[in-house]
N, C-alpha and C. Protein backbone atom coordinates (compact mmCIF):
# COMPACT_ATOMS: atom_id res chain seq x y z
N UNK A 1 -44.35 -50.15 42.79
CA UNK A 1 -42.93 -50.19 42.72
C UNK A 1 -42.34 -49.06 43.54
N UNK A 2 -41.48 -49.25 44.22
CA UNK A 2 -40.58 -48.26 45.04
C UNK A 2 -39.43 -47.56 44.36
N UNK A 3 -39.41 -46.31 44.38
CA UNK A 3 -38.13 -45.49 44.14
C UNK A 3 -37.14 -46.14 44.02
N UNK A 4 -35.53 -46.90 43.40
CA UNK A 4 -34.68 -46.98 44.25
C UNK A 4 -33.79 -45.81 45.52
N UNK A 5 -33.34 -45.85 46.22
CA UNK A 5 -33.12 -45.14 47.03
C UNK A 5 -32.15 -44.06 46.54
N UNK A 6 -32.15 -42.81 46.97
CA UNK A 6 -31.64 -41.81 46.57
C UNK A 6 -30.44 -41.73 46.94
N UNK A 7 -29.27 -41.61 46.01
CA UNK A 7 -27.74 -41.03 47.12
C UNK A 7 -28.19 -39.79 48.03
N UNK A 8 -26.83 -40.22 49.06
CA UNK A 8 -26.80 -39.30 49.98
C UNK A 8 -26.38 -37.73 49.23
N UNK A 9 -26.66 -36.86 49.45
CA UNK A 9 -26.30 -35.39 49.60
C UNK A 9 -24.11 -35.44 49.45
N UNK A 10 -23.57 -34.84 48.17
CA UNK A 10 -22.18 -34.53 48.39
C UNK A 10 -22.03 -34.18 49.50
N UNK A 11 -20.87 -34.17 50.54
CA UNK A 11 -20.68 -33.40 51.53
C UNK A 11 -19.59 -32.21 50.71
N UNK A 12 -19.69 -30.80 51.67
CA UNK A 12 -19.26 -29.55 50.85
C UNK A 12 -18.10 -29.99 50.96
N UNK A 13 -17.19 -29.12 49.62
CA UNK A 13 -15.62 -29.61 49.74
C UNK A 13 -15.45 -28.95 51.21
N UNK A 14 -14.22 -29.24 51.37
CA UNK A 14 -13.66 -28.83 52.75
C UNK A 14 -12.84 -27.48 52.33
N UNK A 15 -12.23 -26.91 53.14
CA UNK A 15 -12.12 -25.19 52.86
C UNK A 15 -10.52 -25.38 53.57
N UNK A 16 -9.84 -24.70 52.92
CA UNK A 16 -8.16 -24.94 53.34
C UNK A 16 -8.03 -23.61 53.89
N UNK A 17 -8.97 -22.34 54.14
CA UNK A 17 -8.52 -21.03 54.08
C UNK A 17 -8.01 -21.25 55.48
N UNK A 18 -7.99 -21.85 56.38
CA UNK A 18 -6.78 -21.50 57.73
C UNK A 18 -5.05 -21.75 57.01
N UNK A 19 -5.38 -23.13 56.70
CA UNK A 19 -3.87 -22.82 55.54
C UNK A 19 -3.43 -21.56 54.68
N UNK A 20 -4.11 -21.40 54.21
CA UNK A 20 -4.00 -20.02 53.54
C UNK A 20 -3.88 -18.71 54.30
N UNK A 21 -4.78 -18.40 55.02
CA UNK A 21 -4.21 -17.83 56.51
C UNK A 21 -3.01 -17.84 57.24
N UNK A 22 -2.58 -19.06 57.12
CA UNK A 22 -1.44 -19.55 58.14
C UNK A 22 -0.35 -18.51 57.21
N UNK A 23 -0.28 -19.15 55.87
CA UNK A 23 0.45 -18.94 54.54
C UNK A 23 0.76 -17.80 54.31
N UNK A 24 0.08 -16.70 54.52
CA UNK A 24 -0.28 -15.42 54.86
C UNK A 24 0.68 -14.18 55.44
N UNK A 25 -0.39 -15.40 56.91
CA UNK A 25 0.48 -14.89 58.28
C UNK A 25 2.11 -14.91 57.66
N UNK A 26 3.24 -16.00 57.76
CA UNK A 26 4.08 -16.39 57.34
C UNK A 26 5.02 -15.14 56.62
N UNK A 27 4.11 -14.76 55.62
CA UNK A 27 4.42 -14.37 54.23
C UNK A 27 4.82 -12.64 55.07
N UNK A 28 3.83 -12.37 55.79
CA UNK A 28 3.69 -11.04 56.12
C UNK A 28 4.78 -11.05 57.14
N UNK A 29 4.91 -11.50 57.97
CA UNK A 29 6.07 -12.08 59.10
C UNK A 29 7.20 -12.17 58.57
N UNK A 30 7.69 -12.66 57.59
CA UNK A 30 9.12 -12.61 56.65
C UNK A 30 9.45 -11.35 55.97
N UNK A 31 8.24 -10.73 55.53
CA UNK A 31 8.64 -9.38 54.84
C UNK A 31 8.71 -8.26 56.08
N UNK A 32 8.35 -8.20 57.06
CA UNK A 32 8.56 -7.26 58.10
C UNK A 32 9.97 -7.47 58.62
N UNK A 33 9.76 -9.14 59.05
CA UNK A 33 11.36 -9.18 59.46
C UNK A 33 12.80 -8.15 58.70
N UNK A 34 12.55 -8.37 57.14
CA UNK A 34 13.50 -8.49 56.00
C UNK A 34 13.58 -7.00 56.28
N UNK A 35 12.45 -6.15 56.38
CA UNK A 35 12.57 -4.38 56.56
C UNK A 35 12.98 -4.28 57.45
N UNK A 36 12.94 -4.58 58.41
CA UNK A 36 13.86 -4.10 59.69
C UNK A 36 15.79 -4.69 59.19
N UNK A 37 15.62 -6.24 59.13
CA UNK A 37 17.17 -6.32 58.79
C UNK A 37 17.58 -5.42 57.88
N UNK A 38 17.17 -4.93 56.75
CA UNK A 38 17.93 -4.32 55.81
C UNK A 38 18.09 -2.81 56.47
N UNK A 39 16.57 -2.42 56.94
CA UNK A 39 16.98 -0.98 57.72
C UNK A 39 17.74 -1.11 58.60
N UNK A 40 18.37 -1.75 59.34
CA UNK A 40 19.12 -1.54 59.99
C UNK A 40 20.59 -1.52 59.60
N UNK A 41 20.75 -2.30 58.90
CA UNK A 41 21.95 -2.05 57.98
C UNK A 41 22.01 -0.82 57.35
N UNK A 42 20.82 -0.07 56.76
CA UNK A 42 20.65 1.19 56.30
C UNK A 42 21.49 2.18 57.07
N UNK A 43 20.87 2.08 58.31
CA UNK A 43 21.27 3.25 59.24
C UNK A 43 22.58 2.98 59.63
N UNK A 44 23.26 1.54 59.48
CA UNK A 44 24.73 1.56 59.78
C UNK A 44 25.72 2.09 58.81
N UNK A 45 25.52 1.77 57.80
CA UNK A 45 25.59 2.72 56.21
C UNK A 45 25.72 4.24 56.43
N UNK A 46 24.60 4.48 56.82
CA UNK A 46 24.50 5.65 57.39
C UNK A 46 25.88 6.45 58.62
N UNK A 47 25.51 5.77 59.24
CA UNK A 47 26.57 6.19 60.70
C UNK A 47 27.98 6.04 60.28
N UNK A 48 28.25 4.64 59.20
CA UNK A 48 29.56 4.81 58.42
C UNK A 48 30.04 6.09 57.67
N UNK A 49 29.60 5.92 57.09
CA UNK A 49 29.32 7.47 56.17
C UNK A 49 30.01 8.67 56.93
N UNK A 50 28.67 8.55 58.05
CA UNK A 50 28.94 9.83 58.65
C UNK A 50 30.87 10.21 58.85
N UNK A 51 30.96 9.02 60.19
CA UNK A 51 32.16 8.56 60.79
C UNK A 51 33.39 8.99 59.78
N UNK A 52 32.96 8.55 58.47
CA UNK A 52 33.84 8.31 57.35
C UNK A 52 34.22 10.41 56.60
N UNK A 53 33.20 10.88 57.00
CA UNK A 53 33.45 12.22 56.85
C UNK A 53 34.14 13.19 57.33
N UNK A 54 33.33 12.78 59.08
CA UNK A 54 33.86 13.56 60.16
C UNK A 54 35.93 12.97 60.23
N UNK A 55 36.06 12.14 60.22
CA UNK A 55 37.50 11.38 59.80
C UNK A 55 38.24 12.38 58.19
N UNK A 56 37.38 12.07 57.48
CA UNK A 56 38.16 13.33 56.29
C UNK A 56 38.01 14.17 56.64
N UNK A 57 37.44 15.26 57.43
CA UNK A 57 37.55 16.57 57.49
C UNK A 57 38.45 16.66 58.57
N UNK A 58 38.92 15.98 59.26
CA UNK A 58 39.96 15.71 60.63
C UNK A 58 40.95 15.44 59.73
N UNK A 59 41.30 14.90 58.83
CA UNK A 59 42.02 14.54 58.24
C UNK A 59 42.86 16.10 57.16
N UNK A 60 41.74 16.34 57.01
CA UNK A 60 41.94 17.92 56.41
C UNK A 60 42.53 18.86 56.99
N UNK A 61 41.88 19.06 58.12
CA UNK A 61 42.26 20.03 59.40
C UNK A 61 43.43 19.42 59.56
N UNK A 62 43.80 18.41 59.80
CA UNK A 62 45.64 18.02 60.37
C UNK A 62 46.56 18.51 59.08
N UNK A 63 45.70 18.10 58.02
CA UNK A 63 47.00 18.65 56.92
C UNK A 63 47.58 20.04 56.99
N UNK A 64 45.68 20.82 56.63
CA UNK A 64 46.35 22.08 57.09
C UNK A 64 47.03 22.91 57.81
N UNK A 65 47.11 22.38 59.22
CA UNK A 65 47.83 22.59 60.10
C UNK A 65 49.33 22.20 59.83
N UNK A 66 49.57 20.86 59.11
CA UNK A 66 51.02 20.74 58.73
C UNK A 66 51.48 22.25 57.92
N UNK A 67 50.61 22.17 57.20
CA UNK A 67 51.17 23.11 56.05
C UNK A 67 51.47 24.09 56.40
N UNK A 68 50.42 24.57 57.85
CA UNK A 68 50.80 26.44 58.11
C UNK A 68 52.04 26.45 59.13
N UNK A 69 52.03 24.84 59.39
CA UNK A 69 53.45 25.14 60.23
C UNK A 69 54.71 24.90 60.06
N UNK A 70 54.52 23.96 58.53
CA UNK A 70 55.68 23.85 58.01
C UNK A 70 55.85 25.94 56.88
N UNK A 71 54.93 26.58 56.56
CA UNK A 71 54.74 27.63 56.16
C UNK A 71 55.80 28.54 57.01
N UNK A 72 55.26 28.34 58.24
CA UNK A 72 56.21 29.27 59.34
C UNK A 72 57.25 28.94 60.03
N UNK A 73 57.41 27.66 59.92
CA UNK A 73 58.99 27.35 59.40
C UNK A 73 60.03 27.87 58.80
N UNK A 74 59.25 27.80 57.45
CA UNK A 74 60.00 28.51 56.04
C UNK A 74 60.29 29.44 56.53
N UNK A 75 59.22 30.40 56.65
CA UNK A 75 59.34 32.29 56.95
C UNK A 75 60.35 32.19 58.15
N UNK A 76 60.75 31.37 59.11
CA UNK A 76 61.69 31.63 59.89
C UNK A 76 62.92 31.38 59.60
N UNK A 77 63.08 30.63 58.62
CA UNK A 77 64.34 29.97 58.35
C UNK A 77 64.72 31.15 57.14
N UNK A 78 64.26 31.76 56.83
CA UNK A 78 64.10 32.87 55.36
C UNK A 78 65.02 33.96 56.16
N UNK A 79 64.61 34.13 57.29
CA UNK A 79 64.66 35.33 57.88
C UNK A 79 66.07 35.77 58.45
């Protein structure tokens, strides 16, 4: 009597890791993007700021200047 014949051998599952790779790639590529957009907004934040200071202290300096010259005004008109 003969064996009946043997199945063939499973073939191995197949392997998705380039997908996963790809998936990856992707993943890492979106979060770099996202750090640069937000840093850059950072540093405009930044430069606002600054702008926004150098403007109040200009803003300061003009007052005071009103004041010492409306000051010597006074003292002339006193006099």
């Amino acid at each position: 009597m003969r064996d009946p014949p043997s199945p063939p051998p499973p073939e191995p599952p197949q392997s998705n890791s380039g997908v996963i790779l790809a998936l990856v790639a992707i993943a890492l590529i979106l979060a770099i993007s996202f750090f640069y957009l937000t840093n850059e907004r950072r540093q405009d934040r930044q430069a606002d700021a600054v702008t926004d200071a150098a403007a109040s202290a200009d803003n300061a300096v003009q007052a005071m200047g009103d004041a010492a010259r409306n000051a010597a005004d006074d003292l002339e008109r006193t006099r």
